[in-house]
C-alpha atoms as a PDB file:
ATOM      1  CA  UNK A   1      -1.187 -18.378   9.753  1.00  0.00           C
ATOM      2  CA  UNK A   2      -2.402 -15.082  10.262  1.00  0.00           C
ATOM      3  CA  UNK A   3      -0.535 -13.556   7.279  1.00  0.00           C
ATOM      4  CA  UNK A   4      -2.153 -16.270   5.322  1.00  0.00           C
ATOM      5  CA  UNK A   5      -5.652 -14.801   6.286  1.00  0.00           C
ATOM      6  CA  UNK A   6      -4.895 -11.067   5.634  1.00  0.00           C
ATOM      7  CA  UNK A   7      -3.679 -12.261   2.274  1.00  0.00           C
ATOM      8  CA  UNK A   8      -6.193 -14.250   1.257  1.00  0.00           C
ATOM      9  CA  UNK A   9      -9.066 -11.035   2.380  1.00  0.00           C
ATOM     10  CA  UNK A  10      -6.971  -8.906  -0.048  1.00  0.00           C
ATOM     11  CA  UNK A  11      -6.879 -11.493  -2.952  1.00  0.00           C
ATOM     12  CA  UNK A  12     -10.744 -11.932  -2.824  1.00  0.00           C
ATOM     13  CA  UNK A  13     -12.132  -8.919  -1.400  1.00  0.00           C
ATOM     14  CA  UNK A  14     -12.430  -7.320  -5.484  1.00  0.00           C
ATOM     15  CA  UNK A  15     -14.107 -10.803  -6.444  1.00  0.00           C
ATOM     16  CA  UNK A  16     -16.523 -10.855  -3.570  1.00  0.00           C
ATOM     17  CA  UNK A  17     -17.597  -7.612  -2.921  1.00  0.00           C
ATOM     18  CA  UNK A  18     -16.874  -4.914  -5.557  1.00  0.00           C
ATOM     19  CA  UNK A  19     -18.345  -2.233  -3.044  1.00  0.00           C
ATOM     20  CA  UNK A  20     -15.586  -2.948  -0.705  1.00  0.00           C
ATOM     21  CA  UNK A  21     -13.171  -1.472  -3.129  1.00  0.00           C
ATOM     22  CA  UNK A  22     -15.273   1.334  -3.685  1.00  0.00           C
ATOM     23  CA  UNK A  23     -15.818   1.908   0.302  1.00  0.00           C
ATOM     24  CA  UNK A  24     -11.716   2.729   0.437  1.00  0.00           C
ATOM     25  CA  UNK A  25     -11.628   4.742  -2.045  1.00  0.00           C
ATOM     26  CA  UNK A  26      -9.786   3.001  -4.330  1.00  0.00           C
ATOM     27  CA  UNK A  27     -10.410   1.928  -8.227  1.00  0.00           C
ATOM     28  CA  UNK A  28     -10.649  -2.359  -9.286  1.00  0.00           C
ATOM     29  CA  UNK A  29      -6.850  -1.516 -11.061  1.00  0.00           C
ATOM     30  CA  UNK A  30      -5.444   0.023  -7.932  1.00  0.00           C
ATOM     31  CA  UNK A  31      -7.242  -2.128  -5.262  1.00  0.00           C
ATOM     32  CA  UNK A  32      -5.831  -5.778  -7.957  1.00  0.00           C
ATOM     33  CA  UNK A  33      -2.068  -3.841  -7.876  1.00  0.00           C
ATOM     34  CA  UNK A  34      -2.531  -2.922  -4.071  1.00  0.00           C
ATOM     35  CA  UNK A  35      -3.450  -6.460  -2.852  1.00  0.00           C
ATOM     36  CA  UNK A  36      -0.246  -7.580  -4.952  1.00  0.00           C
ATOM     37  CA  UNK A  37       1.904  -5.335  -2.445  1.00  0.00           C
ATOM     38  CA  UNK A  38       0.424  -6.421   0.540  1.00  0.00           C
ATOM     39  CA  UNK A  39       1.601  -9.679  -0.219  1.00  0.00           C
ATOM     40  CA  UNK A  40       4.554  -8.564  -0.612  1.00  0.00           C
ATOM     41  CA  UNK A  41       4.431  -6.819   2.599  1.00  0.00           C
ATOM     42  CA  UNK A  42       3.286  -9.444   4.968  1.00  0.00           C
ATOM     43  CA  UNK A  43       6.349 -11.260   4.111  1.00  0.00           C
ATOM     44  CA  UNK A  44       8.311  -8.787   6.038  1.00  0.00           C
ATOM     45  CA  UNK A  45       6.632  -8.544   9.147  1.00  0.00           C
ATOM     46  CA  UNK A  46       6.476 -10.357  12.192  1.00  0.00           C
ATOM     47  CA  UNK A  47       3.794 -12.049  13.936  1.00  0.00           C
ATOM     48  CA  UNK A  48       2.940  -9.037  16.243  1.00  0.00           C
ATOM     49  CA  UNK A  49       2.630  -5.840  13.252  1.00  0.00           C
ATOM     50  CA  UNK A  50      -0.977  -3.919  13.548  1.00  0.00           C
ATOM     51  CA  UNK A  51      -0.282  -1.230  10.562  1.00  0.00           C
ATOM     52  CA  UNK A  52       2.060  -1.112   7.990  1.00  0.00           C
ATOM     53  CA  UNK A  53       3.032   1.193   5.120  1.00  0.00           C
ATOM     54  CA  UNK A  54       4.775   1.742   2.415  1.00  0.00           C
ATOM     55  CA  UNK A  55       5.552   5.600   1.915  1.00  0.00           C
ATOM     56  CA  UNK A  56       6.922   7.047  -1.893  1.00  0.00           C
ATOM     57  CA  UNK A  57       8.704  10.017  -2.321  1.00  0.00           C
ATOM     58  CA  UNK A  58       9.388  11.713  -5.803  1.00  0.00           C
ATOM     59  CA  UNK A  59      11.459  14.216  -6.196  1.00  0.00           C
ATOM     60  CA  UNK A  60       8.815  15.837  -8.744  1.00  0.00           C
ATOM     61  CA  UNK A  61       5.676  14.981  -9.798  1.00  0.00           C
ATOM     62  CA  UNK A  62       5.633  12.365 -12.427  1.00  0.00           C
ATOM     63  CA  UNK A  63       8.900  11.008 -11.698  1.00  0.00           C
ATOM     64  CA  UNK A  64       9.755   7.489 -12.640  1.00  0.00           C
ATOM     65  CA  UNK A  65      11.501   6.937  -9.268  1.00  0.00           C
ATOM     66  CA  UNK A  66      12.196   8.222  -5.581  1.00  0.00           C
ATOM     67  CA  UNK A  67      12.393   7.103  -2.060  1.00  0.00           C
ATOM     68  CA  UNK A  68      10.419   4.584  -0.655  1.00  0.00           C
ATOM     69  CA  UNK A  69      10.093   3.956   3.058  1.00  0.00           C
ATOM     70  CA  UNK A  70       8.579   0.547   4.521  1.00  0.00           C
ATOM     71  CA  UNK A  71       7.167   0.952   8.027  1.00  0.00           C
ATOM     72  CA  UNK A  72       4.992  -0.894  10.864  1.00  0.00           C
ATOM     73  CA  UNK A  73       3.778  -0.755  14.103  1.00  0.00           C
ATOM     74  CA  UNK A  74       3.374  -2.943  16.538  1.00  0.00           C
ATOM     75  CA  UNK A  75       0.583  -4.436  18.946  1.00  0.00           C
ATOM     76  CA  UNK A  76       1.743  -2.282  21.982  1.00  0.00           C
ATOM     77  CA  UNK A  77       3.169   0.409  20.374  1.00  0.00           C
ATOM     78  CA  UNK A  78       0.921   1.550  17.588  1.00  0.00           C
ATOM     79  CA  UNK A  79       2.389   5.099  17.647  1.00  0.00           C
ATOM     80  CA  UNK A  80       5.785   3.911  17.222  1.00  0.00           C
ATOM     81  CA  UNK A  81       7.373   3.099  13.604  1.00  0.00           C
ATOM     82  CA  UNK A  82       9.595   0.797  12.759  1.00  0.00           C
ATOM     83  CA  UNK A  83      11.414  -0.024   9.613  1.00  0.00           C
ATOM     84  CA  UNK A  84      10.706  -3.462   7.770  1.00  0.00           C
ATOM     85  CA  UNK A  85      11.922  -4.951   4.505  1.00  0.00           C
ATOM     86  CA  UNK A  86       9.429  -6.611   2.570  1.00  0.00           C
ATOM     87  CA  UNK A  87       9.771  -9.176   0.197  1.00  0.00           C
ATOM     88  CA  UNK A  88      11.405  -6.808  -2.457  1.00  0.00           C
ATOM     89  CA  UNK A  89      12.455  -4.069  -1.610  1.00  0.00           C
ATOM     90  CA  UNK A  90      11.694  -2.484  -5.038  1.00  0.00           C
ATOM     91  CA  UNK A  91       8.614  -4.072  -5.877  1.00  0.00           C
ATOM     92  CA  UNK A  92       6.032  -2.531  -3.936  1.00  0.00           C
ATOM     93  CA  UNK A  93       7.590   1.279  -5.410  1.00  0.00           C
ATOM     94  CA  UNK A  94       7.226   0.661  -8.663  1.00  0.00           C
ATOM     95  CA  UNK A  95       3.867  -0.662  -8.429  1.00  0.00           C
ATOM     96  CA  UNK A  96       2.898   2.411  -6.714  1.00  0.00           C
ATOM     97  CA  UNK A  97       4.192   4.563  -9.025  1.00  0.00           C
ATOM     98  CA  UNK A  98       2.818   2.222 -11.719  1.00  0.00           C
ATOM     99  CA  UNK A  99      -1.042   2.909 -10.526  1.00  0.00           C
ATOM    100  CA  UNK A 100      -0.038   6.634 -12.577  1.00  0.00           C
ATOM    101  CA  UNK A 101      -1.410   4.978 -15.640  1.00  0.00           C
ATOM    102  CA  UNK A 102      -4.397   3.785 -13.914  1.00  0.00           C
ATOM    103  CA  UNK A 103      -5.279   7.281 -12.752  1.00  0.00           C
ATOM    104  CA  UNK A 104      -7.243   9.892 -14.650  1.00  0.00           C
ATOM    105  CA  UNK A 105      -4.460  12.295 -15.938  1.00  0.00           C
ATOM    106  CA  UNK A 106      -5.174  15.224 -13.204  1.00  0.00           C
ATOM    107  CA  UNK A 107      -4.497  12.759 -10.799  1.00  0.00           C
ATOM    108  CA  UNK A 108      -1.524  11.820 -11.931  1.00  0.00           C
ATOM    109  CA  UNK A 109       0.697  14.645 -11.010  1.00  0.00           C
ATOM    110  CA  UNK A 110       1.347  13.350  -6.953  1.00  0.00           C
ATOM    111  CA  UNK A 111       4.887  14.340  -5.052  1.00  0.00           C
ATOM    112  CA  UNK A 112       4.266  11.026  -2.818  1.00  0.00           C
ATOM    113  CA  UNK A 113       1.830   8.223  -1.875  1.00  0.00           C
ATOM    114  CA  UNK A 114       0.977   6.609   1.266  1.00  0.00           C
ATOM    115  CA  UNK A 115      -0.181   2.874   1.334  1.00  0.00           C
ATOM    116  CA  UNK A 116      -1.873   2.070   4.621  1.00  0.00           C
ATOM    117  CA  UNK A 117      -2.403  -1.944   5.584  1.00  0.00           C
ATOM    118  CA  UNK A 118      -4.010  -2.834   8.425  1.00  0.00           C
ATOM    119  CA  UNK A 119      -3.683  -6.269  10.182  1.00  0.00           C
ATOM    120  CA  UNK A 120      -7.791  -6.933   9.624  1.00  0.00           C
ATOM    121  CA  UNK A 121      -6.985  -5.984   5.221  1.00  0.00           C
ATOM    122  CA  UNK A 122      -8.741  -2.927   5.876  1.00  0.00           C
ATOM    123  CA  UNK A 123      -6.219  -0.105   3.697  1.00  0.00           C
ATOM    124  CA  UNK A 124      -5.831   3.299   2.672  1.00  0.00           C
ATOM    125  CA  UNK A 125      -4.536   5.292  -0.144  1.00  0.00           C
ATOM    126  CA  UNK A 126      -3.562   8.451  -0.312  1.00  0.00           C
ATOM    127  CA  UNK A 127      -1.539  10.637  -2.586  1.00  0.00           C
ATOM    128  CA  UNK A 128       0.026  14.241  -1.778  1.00  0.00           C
ATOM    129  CA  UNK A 129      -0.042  17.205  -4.431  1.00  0.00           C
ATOM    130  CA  UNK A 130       2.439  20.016  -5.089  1.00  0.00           C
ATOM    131  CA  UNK A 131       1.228  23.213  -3.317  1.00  0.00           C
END
C-alpha cells in the first residue's frame, strides 16, 4: 500500500505543483522520465526500504552504456546498502542515460549519475564530471 502512495506522489507531483520539480533541481523531462524509474524501483523493494538508488557508471563520458548499481537502505540501518533488483534491471539505465538528450549540451558530458528516492518521493539527482 505504501508503494502505491510513493508512486502515485511521483506521478502527480509535475501536474500539481510545477515548483516542486524545480525545488529538486530537476527539469519537467527529467522529473516525467525520473518518476517512470521510481516505479520501476518500488517494485523491487520490500516493505521496510527508506532510500534507494540507482547508481550509472560510464566508462567515458557520453557513452551509450555502463554499469548500473541498484541499492537501498533500510528502516534501521540507513547507513547500510543493500543490493535490490527492480522491475528491469535495464530499464531504469537507459532512461538515465536517456535524460542526455534532455540536457543542455555542456551538461551532457557526465562519467556517472546518482538517482536518490526517498520513501516520502522526495529525490535527488546528481551527475559526476571528468576532472
Amino acid at each position: 500500500m505504501r508503494h502505491l502512495l510513493i508512486i502515485a506522489l511521483l506521478a502527480a507531483a509535475p501536474l500539481l505543483s510545477p515548483s516542486w520539480a524545480q525545488a529538486q533541481n530537476a527539469s519537467e523531462a527529467e522529473t516525467a522520465v525520473l518518476s517512470e524509474i521510481a516505479k520501476c524501483l518500488v517494485v523491487g523493494l520490500p516493505q521496510d526500504w527508506q532510500r534507494a538508488q540507482v547508481v550509472v557508471e560510464l566508462k567515458e563520458p557520453g557513452a551509450p552504456e555502463g554499469e548500473v548499481r541498484y541499492l537501498f537502505s533500510r528502516t534501521l540501518t540507513r547507513d547500510q546498502l543493500e543490493r535490490f533488483t527492480p522491475c528491469d534491471e535495464q530499464a531504469p539505465a537507459r532512461a538515465m542515460v536517456g535524460l542526455r538528450g534532455a540536457q543542455p549540451p555542456e551538461k551532457r558530458g557526465w562519467k556517472s549519475a546518482r538517482f536518490l528516492l526517498n520513501r516520502d518521493g522526495k529525490f535527488d539527482l546528481s551527475y559526476d564530471y571528468p576532472k
